[in-house]
C-alpha atoms as a PDB file:
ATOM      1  CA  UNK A   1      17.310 -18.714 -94.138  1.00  0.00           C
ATOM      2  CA  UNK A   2      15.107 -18.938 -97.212  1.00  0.00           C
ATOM      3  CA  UNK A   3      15.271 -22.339 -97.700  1.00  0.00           C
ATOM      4  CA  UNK A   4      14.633 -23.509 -94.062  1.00  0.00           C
ATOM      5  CA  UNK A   5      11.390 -20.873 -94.897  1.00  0.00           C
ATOM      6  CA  UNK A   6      10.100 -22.404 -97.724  1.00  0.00           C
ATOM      7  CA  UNK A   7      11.084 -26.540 -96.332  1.00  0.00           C
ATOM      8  CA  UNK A   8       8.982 -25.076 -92.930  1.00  0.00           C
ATOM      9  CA  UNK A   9       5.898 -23.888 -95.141  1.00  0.00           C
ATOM     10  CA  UNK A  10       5.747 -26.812 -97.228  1.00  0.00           C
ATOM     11  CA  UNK A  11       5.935 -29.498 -94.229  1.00  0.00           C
ATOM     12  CA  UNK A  12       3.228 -27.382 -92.606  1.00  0.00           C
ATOM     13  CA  UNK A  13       0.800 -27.078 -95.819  1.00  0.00           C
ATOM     14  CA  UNK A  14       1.177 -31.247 -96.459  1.00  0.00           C
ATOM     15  CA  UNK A  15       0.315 -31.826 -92.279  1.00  0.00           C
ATOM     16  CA  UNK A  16      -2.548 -29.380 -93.092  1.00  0.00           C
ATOM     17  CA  UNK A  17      -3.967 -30.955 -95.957  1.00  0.00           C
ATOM     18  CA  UNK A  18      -3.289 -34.569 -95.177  1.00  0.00           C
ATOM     19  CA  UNK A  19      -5.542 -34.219 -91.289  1.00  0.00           C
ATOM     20  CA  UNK A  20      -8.441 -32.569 -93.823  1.00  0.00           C
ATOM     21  CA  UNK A  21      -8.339 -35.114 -96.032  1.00  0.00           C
ATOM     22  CA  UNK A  22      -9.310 -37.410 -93.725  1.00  0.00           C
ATOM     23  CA  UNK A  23     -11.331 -35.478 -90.972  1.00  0.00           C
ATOM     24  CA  UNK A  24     -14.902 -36.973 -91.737  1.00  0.00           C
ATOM     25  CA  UNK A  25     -13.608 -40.825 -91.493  1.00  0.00           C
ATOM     26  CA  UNK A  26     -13.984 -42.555 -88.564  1.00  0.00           C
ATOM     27  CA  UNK A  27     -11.701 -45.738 -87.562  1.00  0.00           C
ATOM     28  CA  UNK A  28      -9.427 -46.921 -84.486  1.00  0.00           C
ATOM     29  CA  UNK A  29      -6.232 -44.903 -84.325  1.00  0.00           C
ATOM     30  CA  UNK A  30      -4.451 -47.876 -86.133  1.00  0.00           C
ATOM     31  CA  UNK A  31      -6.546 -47.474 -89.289  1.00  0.00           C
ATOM     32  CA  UNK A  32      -9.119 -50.610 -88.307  1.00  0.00           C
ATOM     33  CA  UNK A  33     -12.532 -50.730 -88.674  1.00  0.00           C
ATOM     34  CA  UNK A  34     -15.048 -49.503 -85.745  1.00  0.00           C
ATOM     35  CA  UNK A  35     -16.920 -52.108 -83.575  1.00  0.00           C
ATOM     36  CA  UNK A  36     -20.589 -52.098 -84.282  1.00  0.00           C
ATOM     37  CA  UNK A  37     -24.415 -53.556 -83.653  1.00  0.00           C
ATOM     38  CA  UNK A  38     -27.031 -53.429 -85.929  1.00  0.00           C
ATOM     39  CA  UNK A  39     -30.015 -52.565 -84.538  1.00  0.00           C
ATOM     40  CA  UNK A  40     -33.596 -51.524 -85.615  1.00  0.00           C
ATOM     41  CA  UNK A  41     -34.697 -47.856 -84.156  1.00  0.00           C
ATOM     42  CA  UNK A  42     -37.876 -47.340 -82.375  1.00  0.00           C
ATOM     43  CA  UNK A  43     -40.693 -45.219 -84.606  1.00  0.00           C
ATOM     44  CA  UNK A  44     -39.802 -46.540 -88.084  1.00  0.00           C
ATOM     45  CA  UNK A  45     -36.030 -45.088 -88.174  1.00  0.00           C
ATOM     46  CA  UNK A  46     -35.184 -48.063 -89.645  1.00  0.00           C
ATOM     47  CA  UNK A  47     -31.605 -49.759 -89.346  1.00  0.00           C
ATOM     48  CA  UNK A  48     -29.046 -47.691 -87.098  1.00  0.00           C
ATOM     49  CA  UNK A  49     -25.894 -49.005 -85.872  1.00  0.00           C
ATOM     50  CA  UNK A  50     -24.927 -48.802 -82.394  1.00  0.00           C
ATOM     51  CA  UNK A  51     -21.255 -48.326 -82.220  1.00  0.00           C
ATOM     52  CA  UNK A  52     -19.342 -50.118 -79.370  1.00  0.00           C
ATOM     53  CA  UNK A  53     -18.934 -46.496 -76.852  1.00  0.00           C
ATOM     54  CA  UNK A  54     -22.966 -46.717 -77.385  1.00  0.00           C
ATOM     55  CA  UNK A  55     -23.758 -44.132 -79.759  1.00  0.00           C
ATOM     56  CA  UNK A  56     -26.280 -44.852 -82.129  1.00  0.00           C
ATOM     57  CA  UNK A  57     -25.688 -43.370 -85.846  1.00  0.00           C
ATOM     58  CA  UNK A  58     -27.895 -43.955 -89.152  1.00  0.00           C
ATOM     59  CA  UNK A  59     -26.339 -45.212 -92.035  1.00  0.00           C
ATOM     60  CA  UNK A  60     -27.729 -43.906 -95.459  1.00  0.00           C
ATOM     61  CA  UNK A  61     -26.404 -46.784 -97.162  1.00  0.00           C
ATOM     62  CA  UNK A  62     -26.463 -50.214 -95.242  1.00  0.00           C
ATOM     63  CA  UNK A  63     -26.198 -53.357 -97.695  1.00  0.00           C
ATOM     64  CA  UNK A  64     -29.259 -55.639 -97.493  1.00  0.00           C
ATOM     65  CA  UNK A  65     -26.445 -58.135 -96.393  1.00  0.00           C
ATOM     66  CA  UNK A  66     -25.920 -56.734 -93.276  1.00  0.00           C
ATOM     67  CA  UNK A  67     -29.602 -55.688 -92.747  1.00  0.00           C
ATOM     68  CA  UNK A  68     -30.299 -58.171 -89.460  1.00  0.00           C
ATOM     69  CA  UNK A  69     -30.724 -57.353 -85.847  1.00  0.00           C
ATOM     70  CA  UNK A  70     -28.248 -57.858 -83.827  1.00  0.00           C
ATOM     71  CA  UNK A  71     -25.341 -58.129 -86.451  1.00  0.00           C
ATOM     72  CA  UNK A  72     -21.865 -57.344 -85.004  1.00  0.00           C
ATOM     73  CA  UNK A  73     -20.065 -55.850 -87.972  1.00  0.00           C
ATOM     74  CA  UNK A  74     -16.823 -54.079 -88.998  1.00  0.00           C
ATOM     75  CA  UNK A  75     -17.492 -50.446 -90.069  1.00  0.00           C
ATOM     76  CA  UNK A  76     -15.606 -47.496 -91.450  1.00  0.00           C
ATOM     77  CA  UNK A  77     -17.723 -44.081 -92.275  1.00  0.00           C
ATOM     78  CA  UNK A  78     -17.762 -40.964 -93.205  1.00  0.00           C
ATOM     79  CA  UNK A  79     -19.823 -38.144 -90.848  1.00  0.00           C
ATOM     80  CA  UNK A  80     -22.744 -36.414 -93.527  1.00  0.00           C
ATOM     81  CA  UNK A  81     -24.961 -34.341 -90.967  1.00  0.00           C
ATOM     82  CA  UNK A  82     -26.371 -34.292 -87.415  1.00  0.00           C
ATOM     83  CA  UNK A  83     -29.020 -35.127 -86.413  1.00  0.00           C
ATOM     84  CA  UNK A  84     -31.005 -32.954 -84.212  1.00  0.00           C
ATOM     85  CA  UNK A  85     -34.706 -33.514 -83.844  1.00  0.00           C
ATOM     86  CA  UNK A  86     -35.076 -37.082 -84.873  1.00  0.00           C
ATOM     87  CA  UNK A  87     -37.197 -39.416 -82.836  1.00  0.00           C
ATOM     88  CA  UNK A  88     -34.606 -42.004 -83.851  1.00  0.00           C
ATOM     89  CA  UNK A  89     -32.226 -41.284 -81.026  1.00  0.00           C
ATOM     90  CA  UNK A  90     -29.465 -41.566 -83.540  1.00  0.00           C
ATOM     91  CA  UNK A  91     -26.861 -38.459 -83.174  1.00  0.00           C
ATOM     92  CA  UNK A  92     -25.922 -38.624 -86.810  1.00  0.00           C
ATOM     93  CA  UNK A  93     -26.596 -39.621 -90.186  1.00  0.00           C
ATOM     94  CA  UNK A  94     -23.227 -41.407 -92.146  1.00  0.00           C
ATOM     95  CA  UNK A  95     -22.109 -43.009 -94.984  1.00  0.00           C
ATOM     96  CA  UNK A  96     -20.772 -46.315 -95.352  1.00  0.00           C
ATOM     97  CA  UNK A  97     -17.397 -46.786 -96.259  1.00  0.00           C
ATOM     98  CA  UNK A  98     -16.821 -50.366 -95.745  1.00  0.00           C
ATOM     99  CA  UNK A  99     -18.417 -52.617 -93.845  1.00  0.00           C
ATOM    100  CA  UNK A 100     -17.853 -56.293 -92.931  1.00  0.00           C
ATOM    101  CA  UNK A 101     -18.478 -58.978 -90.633  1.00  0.00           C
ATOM    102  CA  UNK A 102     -17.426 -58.939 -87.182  1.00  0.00           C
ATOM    103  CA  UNK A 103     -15.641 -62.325 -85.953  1.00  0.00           C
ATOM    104  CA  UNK A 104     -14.871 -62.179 -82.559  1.00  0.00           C
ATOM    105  CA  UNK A 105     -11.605 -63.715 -81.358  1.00  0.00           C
ATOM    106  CA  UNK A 106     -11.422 -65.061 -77.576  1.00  0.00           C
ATOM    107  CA  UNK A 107      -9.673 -61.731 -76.892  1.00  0.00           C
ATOM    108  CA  UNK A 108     -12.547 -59.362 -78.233  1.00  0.00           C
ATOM    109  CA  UNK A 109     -15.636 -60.952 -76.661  1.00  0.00           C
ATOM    110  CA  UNK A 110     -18.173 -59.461 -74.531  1.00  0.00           C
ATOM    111  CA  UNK A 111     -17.364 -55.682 -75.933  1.00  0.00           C
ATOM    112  CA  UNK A 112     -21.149 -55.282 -76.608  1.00  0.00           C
END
């Protein structure tokens, strides 16, 4: 009885820790990347990207290589803060994981 115990605590502390581990990271459920525009926001916000269910985010740390309108990228990030009362329209600020060009296959076109 002790055993089966001790296996049941330590399967539930690793499912525990492994889902915080990655909470803040954002990708498909398959471990992609995430769809995404780059876009300019209105009143100087600079860069944001506009993900491909049409939320807008700000990235604190966008490459100059990928710093051109209308970009489709590649993206995986990690959630820093929300953003509240920003006349950006962006609903949160994140950090750039990896990021990469977007290549559309024949199958993928027209998601934006």
């Amino acid at each position: 009885m002790f055993r089966l115990l001790l296996i049941s605590l330590l399967v539930f502390s690793n499912v525990v820790f492994a889902s915080d581990k990655n909470k803040n990271k954002k990708s498909d459920d398959d471990g992609s990347y995430v769809e995404a525009m780059i876009t300019v926001g209105n009143n100087g916000c600079g860069y944001l990207l506009q993900l491909s269910n049409g939320h807008l985010i700000k990235p604190t740390n966008l490459p100059k290589k990928f710093q051109h309108y209308d970009t489709k990228v590649l993206v995986k990030f990690e959630d820093l803060k929300a953003i509240t009362d920003s006349p950006c329209s962006a609903e949160k600020e994140v950090n750039i994981l990896e990021i990469k060009n977007f290549k559309a296959s024949r199958k993928s076109q027209g998601k934006f």
